[in-house]
C-alpha atoms as a PDB file:
ATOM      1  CA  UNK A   1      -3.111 -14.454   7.034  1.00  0.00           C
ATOM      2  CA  UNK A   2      -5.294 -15.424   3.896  1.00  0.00           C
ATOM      3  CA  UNK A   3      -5.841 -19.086   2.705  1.00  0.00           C
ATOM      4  CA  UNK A   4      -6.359 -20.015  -1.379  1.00  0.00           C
ATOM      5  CA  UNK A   5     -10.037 -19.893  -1.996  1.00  0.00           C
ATOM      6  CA  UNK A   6     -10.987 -17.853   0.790  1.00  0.00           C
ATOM      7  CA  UNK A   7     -12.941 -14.188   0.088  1.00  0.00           C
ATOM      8  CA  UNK A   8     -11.781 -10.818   0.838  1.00  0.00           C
ATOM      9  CA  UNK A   9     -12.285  -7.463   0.259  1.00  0.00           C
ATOM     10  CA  UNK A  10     -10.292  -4.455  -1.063  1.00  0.00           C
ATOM     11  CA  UNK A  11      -9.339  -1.631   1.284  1.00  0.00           C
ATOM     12  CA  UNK A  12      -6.958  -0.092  -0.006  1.00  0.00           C
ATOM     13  CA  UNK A  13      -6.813   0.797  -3.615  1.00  0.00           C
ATOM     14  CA  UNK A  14      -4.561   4.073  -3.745  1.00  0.00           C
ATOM     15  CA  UNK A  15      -1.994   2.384  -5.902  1.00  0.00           C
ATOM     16  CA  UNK A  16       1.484   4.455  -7.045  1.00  0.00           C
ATOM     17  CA  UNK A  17       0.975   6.645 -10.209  1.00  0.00           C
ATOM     18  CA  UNK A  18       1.734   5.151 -13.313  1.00  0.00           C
ATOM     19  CA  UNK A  19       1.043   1.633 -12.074  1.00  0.00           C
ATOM     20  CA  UNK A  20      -1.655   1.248 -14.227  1.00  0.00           C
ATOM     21  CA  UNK A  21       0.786   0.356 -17.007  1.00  0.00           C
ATOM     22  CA  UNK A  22       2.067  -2.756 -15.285  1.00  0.00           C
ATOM     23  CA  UNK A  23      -1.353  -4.589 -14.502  1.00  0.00           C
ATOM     24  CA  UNK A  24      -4.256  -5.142 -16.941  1.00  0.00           C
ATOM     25  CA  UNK A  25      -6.652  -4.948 -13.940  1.00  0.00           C
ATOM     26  CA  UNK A  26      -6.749  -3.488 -10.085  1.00  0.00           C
ATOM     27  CA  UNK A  27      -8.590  -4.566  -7.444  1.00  0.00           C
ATOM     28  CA  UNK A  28     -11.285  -1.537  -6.441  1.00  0.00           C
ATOM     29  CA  UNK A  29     -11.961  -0.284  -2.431  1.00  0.00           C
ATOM     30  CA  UNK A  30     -15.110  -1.920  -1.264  1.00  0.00           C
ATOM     31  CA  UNK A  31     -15.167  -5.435  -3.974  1.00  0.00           C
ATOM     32  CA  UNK A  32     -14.927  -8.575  -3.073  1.00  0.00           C
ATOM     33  CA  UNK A  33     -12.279 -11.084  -4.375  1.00  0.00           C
ATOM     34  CA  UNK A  34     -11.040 -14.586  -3.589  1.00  0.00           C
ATOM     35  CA  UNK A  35      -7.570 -15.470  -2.839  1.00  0.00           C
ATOM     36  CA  UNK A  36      -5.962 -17.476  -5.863  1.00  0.00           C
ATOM     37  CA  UNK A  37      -2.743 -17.851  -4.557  1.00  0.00           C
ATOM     38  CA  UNK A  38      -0.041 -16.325  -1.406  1.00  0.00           C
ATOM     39  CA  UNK A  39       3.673 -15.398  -2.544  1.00  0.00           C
ATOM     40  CA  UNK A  40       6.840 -13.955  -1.558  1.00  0.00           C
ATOM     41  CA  UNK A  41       6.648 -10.503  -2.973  1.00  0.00           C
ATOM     42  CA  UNK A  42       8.846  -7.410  -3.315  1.00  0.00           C
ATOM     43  CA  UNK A  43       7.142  -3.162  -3.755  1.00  0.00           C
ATOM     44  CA  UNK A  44       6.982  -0.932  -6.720  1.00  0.00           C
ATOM     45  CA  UNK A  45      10.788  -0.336  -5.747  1.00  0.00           C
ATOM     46  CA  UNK A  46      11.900  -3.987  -5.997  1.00  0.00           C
ATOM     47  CA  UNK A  47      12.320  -4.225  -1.944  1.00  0.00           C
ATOM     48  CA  UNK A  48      11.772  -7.638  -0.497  1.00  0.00           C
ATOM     49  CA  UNK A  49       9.752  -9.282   2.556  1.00  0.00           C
ATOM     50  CA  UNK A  50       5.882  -8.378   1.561  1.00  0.00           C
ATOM     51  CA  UNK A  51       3.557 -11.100   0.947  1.00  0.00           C
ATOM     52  CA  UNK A  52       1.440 -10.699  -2.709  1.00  0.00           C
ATOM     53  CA  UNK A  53      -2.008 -12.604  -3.256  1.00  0.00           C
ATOM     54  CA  UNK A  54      -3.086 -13.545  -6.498  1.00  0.00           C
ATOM     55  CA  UNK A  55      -6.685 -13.138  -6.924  1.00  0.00           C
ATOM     56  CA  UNK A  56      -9.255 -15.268  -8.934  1.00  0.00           C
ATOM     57  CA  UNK A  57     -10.700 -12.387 -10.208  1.00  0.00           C
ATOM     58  CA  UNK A  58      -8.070 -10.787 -11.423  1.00  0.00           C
ATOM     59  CA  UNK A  59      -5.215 -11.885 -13.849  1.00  0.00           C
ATOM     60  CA  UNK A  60      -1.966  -9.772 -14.531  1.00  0.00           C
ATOM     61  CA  UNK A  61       1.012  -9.613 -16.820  1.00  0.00           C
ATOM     62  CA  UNK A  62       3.815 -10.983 -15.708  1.00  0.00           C
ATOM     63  CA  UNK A  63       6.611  -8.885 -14.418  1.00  0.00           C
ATOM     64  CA  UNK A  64      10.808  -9.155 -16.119  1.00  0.00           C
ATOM     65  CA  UNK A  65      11.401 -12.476 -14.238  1.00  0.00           C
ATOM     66  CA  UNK A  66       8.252 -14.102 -15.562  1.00  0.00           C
ATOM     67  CA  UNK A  67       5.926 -14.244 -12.354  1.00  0.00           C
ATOM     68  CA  UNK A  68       2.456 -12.949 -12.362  1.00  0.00           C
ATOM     69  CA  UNK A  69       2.196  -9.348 -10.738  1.00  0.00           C
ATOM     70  CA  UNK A  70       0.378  -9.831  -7.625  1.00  0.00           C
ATOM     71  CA  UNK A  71      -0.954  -7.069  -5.165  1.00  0.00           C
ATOM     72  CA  UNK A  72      -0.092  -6.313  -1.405  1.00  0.00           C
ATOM     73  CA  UNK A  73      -1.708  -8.690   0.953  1.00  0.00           C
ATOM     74  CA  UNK A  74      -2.368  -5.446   3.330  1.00  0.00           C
ATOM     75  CA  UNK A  75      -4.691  -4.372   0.294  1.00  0.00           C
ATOM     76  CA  UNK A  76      -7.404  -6.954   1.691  1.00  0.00           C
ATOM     77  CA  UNK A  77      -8.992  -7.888   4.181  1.00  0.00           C
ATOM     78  CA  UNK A  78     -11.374 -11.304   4.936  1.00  0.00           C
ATOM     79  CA  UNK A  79     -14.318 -10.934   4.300  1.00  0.00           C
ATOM     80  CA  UNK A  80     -16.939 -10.892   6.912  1.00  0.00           C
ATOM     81  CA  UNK A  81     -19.930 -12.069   6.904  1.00  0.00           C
ATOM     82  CA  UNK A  82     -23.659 -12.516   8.657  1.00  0.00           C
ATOM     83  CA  UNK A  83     -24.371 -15.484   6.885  1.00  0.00           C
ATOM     84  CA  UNK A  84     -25.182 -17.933  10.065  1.00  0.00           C
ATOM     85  CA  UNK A  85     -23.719 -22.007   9.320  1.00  0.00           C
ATOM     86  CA  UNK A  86     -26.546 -24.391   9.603  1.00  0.00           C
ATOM     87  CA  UNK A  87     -24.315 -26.054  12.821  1.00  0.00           C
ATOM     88  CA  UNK A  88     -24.515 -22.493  14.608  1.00  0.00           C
ATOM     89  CA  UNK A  89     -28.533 -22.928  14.773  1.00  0.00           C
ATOM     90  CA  UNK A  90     -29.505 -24.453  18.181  1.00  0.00           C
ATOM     91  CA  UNK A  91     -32.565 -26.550  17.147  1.00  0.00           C
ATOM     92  CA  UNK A  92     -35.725 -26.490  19.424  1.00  0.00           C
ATOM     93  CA  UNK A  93     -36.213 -30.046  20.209  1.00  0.00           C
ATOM     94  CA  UNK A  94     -32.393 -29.908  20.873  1.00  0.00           C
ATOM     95  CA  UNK A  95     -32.794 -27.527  23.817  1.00  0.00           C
ATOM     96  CA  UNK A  96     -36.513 -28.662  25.330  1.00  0.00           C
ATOM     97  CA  UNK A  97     -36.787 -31.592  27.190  1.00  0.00           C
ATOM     98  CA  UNK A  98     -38.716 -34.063  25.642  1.00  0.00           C
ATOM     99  CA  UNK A  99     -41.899 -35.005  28.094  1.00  0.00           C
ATOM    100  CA  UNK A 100     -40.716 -39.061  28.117  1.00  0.00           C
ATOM    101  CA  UNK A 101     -37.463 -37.827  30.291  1.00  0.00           C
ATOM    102  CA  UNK A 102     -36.430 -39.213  32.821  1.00  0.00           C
ATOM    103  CA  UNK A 103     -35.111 -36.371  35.713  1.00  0.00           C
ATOM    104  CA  UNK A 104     -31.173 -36.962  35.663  1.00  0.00           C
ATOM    105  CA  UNK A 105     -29.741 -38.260  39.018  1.00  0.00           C
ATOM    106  CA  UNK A 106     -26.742 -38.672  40.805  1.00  0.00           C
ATOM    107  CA  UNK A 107     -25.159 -42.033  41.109  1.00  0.00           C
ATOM    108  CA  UNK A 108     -24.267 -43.002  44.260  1.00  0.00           C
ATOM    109  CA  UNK A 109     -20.424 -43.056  43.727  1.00  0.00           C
ATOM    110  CA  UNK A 110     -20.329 -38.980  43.264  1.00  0.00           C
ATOM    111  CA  UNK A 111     -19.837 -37.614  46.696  1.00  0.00           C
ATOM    112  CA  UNK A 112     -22.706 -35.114  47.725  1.00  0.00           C
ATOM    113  CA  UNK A 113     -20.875 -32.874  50.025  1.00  0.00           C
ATOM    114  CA  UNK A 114     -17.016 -31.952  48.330  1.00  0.00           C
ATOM    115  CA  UNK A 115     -15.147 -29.881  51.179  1.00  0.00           C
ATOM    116  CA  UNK A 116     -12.598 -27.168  49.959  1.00  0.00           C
ATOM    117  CA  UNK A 117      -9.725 -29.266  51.658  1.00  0.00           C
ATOM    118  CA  UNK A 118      -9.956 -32.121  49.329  1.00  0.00           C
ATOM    119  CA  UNK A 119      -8.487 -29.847  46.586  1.00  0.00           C
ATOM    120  CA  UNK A 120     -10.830 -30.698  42.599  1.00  0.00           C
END
């Protein structure tokens, strides 16, 4: 789902009432935040089989056992972005052909005709 290090963004920030008292922060609908860390986690009512992040922007108490109070992985989602990579860009001179080309051509062992019968 997420990966450590990589951005997100709240959408979903209707926590329980009273929850305030457990965390020292919570994430806000709309901000951005980077994933510190994935875990095993369990709801408000101690039921198991969600997954918690940990965010780098955020730290918590920790809870009775001693771990860090993370928040719903569902909370977030990645980040996207219109920021183009460098690699994405087709370069000019990349696409053109250069006037000192040479016109490509077949060599002699590629069979000009291929009927439907020989099966490719």
């Amino acid at each position: 789902m997420f990966l450590p290090g990589q951005a997100v963004v709240c959408i979903d920030d209707a926590f329980p009432l009273g929850i305030q008292a457990l965390y020292n922060q919570l994430p806000k609908k709309g901000n951005t935040y980077h994933i510190r860390d994935l875990v095993p986690g369990c709801d408000f009512n101690a039921n198991h089989g969600e997954l918690a992040v940990y965010l780098t922007e955020l730290r918590n108490p920790n809870n009775k056992v001693g771990i860090e109070r993370g928040f719903k992985a569902e909370r977030f989602a990645p980040l996207e972005t219109d920021e183009i990579e460098e690699e994405d860009i087709f370069q000019l001179d990349e696409v053109l052909t250069s006037p000192n080309q040479k016109p490509l051509r077949s060599p002699d062992f590629v069979p000009t005709e291929v009927s439907l019968s020989q099966g490719i």
